[in-house]
C-alpha atoms as a PDB file:
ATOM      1  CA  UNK A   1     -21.122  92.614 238.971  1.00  0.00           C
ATOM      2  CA  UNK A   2     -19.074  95.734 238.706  1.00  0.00           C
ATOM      3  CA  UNK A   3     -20.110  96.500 242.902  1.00  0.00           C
ATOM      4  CA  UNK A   4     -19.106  92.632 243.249  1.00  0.00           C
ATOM      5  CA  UNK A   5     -15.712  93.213 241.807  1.00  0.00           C
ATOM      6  CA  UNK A   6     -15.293  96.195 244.844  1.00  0.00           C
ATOM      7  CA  UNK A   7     -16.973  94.675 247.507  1.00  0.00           C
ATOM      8  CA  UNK A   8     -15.351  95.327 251.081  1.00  0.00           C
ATOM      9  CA  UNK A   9     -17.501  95.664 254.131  1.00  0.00           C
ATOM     10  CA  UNK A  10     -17.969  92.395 255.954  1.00  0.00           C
ATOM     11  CA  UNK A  11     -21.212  90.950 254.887  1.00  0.00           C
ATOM     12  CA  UNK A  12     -21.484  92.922 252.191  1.00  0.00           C
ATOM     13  CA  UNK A  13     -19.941  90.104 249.710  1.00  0.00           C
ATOM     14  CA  UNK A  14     -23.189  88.210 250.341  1.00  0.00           C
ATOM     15  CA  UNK A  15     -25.675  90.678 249.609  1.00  0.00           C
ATOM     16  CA  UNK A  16     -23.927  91.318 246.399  1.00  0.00           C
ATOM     17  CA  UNK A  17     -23.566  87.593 245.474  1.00  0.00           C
ATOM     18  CA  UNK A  18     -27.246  87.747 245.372  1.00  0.00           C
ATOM     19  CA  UNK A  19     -28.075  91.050 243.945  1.00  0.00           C
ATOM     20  CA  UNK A  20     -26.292  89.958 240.910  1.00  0.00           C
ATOM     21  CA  UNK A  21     -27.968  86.675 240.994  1.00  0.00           C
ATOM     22  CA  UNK A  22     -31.214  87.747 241.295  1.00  0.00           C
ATOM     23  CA  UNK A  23     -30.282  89.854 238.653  1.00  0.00           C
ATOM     24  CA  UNK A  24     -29.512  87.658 235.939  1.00  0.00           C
ATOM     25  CA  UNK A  25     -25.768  86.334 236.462  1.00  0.00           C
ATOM     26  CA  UNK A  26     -26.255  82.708 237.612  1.00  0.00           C
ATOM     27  CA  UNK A  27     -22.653  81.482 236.181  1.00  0.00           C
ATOM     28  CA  UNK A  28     -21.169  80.468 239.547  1.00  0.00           C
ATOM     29  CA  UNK A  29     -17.270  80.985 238.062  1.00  0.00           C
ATOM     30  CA  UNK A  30     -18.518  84.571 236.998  1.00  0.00           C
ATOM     31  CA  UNK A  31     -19.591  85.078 240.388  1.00  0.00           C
ATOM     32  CA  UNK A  32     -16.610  83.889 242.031  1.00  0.00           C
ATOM     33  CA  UNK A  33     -14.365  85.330 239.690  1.00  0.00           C
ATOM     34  CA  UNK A  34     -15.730  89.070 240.213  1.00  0.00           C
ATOM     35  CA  UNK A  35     -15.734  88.443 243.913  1.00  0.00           C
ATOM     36  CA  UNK A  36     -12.241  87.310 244.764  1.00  0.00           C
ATOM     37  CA  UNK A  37     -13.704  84.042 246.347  1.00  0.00           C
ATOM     38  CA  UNK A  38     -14.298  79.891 245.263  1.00  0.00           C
ATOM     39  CA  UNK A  39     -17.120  78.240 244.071  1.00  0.00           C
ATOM     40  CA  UNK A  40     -18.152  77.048 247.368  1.00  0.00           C
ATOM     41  CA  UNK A  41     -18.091  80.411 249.004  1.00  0.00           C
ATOM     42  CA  UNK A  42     -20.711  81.268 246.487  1.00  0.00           C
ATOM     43  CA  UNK A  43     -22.697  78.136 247.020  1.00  0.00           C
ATOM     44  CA  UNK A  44     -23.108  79.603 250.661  1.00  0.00           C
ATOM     45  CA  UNK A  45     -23.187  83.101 250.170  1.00  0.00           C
ATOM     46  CA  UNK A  46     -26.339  82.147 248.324  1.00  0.00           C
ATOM     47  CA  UNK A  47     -27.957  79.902 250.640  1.00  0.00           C
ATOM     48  CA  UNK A  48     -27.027  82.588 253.025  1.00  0.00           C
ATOM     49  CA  UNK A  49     -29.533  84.658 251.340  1.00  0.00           C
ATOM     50  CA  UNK A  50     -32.126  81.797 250.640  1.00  0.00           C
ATOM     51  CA  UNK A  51     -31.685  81.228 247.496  1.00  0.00           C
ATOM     52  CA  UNK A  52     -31.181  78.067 245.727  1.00  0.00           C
ATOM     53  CA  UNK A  53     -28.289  78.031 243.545  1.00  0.00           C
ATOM     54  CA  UNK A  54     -29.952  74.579 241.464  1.00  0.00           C
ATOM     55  CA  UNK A  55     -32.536  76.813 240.409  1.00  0.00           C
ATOM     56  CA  UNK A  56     -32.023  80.022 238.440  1.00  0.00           C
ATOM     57  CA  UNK A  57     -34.169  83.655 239.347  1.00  0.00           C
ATOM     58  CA  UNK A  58     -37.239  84.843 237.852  1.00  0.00           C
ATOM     59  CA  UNK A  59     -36.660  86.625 234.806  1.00  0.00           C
ATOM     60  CA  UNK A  60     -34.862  83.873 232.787  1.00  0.00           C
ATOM     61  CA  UNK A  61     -36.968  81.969 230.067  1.00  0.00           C
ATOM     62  CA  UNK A  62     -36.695  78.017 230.487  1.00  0.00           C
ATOM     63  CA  UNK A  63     -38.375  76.532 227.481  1.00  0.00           C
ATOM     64  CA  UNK A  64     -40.283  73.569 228.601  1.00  0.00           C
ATOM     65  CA  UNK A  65     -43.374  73.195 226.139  1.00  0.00           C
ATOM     66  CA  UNK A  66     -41.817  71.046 223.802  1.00  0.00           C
ATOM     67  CA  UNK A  67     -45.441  70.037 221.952  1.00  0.00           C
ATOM     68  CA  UNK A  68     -45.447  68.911 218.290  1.00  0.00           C
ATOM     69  CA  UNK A  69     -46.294  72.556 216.138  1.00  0.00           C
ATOM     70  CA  UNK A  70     -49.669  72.356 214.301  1.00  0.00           C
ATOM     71  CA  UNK A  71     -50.572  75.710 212.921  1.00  0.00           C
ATOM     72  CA  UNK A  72     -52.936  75.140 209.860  1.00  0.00           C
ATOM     73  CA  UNK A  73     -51.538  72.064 209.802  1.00  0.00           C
ATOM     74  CA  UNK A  74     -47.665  73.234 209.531  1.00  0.00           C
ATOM     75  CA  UNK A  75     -45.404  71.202 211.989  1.00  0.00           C
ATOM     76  CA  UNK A  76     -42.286  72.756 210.942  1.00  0.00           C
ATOM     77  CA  UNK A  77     -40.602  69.472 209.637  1.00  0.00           C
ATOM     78  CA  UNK A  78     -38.742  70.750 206.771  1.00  0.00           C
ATOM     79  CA  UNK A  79     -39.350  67.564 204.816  1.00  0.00           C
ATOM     80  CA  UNK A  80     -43.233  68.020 204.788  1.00  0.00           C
ATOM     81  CA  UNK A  81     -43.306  71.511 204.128  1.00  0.00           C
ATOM     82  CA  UNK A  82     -44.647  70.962 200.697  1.00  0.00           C
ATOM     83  CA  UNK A  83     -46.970  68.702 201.072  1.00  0.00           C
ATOM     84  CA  UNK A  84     -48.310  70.521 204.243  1.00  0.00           C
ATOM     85  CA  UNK A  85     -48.662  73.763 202.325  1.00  0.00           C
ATOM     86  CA  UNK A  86     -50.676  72.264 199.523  1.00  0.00           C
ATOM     87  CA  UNK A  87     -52.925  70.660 201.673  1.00  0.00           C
ATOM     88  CA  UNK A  88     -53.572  74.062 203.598  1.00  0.00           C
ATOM     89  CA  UNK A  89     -54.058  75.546 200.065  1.00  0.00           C
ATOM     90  CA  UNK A  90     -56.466  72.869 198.766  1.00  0.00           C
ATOM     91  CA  UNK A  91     -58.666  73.256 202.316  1.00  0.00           C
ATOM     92  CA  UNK A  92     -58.847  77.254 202.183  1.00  0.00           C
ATOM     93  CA  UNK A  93     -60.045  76.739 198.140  1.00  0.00           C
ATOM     94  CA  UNK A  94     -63.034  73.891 199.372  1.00  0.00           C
ATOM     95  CA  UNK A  95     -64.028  76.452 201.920  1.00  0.00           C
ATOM     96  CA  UNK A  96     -63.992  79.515 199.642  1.00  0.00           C
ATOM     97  CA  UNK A  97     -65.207  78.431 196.252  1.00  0.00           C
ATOM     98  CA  UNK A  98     -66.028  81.674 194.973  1.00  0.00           C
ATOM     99  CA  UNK A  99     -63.058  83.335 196.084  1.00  0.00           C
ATOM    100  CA  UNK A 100     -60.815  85.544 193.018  1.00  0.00           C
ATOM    101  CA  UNK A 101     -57.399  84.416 191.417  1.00  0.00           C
ATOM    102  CA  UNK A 102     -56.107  87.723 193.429  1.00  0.00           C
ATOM    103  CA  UNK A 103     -57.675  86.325 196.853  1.00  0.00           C
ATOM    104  CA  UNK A 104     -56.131  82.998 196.178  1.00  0.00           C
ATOM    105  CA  UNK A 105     -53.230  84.487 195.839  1.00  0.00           C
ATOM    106  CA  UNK A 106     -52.996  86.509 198.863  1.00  0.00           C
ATOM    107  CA  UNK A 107     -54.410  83.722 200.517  1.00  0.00           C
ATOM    108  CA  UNK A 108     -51.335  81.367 199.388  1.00  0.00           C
ATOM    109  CA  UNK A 109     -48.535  84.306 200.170  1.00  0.00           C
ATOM    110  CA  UNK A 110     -50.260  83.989 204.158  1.00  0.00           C
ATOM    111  CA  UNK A 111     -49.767  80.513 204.316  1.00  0.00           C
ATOM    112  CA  UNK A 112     -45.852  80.394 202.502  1.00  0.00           C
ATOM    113  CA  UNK A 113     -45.633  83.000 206.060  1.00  0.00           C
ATOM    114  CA  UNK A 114     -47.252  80.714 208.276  1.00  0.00           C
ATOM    115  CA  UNK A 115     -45.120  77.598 206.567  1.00  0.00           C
ATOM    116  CA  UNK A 116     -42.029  79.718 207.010  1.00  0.00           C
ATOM    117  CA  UNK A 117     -42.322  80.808 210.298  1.00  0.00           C
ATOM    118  CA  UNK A 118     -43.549  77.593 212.050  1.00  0.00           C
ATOM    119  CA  UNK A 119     -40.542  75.788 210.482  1.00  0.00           C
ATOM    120  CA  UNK A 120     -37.812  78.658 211.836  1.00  0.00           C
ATOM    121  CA  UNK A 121     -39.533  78.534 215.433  1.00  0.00           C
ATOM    122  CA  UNK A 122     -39.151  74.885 215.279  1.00  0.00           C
ATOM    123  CA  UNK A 123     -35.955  75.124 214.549  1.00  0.00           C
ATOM    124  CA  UNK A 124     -34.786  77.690 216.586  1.00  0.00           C
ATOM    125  CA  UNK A 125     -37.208  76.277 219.516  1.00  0.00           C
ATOM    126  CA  UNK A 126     -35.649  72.777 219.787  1.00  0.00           C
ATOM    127  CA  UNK A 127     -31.784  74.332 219.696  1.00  0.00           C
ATOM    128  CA  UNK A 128     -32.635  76.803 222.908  1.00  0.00           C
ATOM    129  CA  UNK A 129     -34.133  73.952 224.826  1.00  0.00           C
ATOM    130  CA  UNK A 130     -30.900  72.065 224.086  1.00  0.00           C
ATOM    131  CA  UNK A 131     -28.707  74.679 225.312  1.00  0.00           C
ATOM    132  CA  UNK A 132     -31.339  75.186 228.047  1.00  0.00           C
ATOM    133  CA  UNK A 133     -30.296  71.442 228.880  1.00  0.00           C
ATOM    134  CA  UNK A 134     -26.798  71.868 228.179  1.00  0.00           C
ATOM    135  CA  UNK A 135     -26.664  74.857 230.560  1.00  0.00           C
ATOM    136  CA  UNK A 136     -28.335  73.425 233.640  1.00  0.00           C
ATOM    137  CA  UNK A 137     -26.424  69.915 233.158  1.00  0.00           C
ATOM    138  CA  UNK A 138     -23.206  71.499 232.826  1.00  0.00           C
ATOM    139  CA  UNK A 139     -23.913  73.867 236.053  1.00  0.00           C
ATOM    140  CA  UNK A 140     -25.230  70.949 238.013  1.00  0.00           C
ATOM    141  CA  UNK A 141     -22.149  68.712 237.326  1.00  0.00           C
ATOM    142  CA  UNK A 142     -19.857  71.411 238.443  1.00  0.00           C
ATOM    143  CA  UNK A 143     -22.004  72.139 241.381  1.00  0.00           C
ATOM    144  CA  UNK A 144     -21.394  68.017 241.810  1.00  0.00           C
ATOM    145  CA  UNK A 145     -17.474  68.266 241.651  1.00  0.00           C
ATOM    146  CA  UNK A 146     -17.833  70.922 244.875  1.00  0.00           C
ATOM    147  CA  UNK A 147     -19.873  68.164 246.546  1.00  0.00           C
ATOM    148  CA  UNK A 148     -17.779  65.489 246.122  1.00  0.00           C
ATOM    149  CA  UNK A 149     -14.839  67.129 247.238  1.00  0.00           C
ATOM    150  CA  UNK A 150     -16.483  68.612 250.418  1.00  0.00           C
ATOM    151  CA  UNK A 151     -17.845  65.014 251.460  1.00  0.00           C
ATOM    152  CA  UNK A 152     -14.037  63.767 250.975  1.00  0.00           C
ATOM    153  CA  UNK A 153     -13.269  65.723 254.084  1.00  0.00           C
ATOM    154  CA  UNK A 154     -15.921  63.060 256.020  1.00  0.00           C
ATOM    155  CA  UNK A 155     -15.872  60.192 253.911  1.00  0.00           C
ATOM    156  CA  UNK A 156     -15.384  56.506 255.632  1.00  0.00           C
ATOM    157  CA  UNK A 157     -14.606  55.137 252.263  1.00  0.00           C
ATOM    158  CA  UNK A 158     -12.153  57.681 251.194  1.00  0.00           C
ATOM    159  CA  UNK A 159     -10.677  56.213 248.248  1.00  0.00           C
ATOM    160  CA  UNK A 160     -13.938  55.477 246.656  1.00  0.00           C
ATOM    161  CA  UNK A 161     -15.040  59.255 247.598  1.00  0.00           C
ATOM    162  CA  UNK A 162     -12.083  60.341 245.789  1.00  0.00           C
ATOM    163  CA  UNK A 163     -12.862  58.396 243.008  1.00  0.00           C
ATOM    164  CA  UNK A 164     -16.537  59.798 242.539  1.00  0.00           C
ATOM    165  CA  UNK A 165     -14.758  63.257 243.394  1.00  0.00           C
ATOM    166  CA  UNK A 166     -12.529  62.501 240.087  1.00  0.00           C
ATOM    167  CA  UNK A 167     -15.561  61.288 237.820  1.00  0.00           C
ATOM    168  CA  UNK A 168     -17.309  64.163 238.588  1.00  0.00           C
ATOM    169  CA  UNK A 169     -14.473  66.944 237.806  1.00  0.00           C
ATOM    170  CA  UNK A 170     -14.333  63.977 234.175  1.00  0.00           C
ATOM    171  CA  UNK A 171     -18.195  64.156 233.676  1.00  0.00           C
ATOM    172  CA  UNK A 172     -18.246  68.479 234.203  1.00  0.00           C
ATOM    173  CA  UNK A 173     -15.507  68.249 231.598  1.00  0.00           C
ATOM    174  CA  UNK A 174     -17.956  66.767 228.890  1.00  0.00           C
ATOM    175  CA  UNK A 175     -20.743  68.634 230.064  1.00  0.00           C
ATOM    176  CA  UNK A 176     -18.601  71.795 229.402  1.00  0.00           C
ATOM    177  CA  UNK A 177     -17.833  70.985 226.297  1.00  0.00           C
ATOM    178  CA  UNK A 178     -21.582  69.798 225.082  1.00  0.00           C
ATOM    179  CA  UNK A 179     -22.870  72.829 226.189  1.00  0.00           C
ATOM    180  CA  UNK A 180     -20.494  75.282 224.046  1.00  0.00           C
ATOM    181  CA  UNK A 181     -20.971  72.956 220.927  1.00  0.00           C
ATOM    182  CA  UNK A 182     -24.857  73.232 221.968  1.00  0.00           C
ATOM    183  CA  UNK A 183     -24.835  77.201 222.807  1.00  0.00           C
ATOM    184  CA  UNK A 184     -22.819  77.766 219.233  1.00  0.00           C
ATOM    185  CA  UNK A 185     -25.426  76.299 217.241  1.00  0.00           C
ATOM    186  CA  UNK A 186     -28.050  77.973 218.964  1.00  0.00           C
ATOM    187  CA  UNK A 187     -26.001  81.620 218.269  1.00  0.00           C
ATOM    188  CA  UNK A 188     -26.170  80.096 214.805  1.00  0.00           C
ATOM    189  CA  UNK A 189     -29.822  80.011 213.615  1.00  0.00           C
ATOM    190  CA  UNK A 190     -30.810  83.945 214.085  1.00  0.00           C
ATOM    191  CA  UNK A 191     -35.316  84.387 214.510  1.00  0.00           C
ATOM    192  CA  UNK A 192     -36.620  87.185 213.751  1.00  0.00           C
ATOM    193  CA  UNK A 193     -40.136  88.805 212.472  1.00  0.00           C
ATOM    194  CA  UNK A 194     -39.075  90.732 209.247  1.00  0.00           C
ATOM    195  CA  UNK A 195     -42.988  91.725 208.218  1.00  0.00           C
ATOM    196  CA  UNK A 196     -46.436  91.777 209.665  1.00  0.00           C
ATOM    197  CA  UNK A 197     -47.250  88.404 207.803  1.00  0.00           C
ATOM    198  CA  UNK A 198     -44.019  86.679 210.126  1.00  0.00           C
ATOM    199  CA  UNK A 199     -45.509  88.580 213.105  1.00  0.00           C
ATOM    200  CA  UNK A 200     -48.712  87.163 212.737  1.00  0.00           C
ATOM    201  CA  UNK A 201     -48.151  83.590 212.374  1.00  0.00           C
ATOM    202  CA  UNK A 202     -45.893  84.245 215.132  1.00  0.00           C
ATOM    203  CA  UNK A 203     -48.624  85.414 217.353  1.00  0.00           C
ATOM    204  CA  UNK A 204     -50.554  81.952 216.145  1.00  0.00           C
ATOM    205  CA  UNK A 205     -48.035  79.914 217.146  1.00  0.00           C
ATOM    206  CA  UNK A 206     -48.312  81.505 220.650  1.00  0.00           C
ATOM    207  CA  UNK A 207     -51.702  81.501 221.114  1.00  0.00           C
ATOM    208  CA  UNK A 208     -51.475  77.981 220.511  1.00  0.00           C
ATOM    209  CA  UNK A 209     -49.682  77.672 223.503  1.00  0.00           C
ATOM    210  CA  UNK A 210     -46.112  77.621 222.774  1.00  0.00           C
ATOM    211  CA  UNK A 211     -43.529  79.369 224.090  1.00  0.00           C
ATOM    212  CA  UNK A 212     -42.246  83.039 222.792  1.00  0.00           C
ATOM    213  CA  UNK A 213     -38.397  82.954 222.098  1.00  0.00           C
ATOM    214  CA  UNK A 214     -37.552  86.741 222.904  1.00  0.00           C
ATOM    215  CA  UNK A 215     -35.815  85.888 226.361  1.00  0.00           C
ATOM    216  CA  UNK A 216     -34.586  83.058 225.622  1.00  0.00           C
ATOM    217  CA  UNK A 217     -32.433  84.293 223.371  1.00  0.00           C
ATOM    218  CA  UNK A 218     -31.533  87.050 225.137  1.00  0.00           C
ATOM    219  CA  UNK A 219     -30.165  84.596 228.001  1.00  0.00           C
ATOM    220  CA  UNK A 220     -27.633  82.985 225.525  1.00  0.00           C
ATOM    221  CA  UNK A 221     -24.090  83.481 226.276  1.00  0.00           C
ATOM    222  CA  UNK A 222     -22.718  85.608 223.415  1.00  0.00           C
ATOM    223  CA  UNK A 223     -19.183  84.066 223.623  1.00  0.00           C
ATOM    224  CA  UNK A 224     -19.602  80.329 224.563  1.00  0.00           C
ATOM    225  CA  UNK A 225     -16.396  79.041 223.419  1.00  0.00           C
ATOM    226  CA  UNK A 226     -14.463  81.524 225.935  1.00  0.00           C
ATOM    227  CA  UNK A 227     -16.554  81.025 228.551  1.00  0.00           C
ATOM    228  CA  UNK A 228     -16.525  76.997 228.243  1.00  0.00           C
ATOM    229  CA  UNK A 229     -12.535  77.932 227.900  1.00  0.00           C
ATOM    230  CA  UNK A 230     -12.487  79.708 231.399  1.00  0.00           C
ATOM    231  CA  UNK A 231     -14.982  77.062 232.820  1.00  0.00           C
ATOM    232  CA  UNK A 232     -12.501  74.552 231.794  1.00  0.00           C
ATOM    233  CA  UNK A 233      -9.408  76.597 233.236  1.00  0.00           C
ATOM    234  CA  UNK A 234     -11.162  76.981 236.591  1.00  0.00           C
ATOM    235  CA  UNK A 235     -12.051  73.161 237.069  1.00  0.00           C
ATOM    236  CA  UNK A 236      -8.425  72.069 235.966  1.00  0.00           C
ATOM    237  CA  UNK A 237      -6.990  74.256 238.123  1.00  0.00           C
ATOM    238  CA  UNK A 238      -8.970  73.626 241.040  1.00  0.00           C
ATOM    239  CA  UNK A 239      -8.423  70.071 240.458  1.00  0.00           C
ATOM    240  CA  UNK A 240      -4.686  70.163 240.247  1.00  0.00           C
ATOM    241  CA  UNK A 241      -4.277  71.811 243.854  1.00  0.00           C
ATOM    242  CA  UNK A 242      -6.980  69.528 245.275  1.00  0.00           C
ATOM    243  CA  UNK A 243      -4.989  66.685 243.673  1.00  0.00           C
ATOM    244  CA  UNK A 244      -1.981  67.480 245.499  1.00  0.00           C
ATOM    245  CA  UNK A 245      -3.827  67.801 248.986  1.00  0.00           C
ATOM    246  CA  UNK A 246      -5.145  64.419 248.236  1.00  0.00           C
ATOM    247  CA  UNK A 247      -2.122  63.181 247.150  1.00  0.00           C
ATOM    248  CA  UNK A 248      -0.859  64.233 250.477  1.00  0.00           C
ATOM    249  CA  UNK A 249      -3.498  62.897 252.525  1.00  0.00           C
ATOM    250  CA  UNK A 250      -3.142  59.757 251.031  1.00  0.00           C
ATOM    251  CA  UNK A 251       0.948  59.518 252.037  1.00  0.00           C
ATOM    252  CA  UNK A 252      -0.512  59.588 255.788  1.00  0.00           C
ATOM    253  CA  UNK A 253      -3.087  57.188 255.031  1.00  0.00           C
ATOM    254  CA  UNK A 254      -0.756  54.441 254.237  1.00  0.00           C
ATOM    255  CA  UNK A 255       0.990  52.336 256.599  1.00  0.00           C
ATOM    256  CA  UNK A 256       4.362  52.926 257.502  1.00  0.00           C
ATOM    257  CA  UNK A 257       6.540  49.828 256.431  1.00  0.00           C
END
């Protein structure tokens, strides 16, 4: 971003657009914003490069295994967690009956860990697939607001184009403003391993096939509520000059009395 920011040497603007893509910085404003340029300019200095601005580089973590968790029997709904822990207790004592008050016990501290750990990664699972969600939805309406006011520029129906152009910039607005309240209470609920018990029942829940969590919360956006401020800037701002050039074009659109 920082070579972005000093970029010079026609053509180089586009190989930099992607470099910082491709590593990790897929906020189109970001992009624009380091590079001097719009939205759209990014849009095609991508494509330029053959990439696909709708879908984001190798490297992020997209959580899409959304399975019900059943590890021992623990699904991580807080509201069973009880009952689900005495039932795993009453199995493990059928299929040891000569086990000692001390293995009982250690047996009984594993599953609280298992019980425990299951419920946080259920937790914290379901809030980074939200923001996940959030994220892409917000990008992909703001990537819709530069559509609809390129196909203005062509459009035999142009008041109806301008009125999907203005229901898009409306709909980007909301999606803004879901994501930060969804990206905040992902920041919210920290995950962590804090002893070998929590690091085992976290390898369980990944060799049952679920997803790990490391990346994806590593990809969060530390300060949501600025950047969903500066998102929210850039689209009003663009949208009060493009207002006024539509405002215009309408004046010569009408007939003269």
């Amino acid at each position: 971003m920082a070579a972005l920011r000093d970029w010079s040497r026609p053509g180089r603007r586009g190989d930099l657009v992607a470099a910082a893509w491709q590593a990790g910085e897929t906020n189109v404003s970001a992009l624009a914003e380091a590079g001097r340029i719009t939205r759209p300019t990014v849009y095609a200095d991508l494509r330029s490069r053959g990439i696909d601005p709708d879908h984001r580089p190798k490297g992020t973590s997209v959580i899409t295994n959304l399975s019900p968790l059943d590890i021992e029997g623990f699904t991580g709904v807080g509201e069973l967690l009880d009952a689900q822990f005495d039932a795993a207790l009453r199995r493990w004592a059928a299929e040891h009956p000569t086990a000692t008050q001390e293995q009982g016990k250690a047996e009984g501290m594993r599953l609280v860990g298992v019980m425990d750990m299951t419920y946080r990664y259920a937790d914290v699972r379901d809030l980074l697939a939200h923001e996940q969600v959030a994220r892409a939805e917000r990008d992909r309406l703001l990537h819709q607001v530069e559509l609809r006011w390129e196909a203005l520029s062509t459009a035999a129906a142009w008041l109806a184009a301008h009125h999907a152009y203005t229901v898009a910039v409306d709909e980007a607005r909301i999606a803004i403003d879901m994501w930060r309240e969804r990206a905040e209470a992902a920041l919210k609920r920290p995950f962590f391993c804090s002893s070998p018990r929590d690091e085992a029942a976290y390898r369980q829940i990944q060799e049952a096939g679920h997803p790990a969590l490391e990346q994806a919360l590593a990809d969060l956006d530390r300060t949501p509520a600025q950047t969903a401020e500066q998102l929210l800037a850039n689209l009003d701002q663009a949208h009060e000059r493009r207002q006024k050039v539509a405002a215009a074009t309408l004046r010569h659109a009408q007939p003269t009395q």
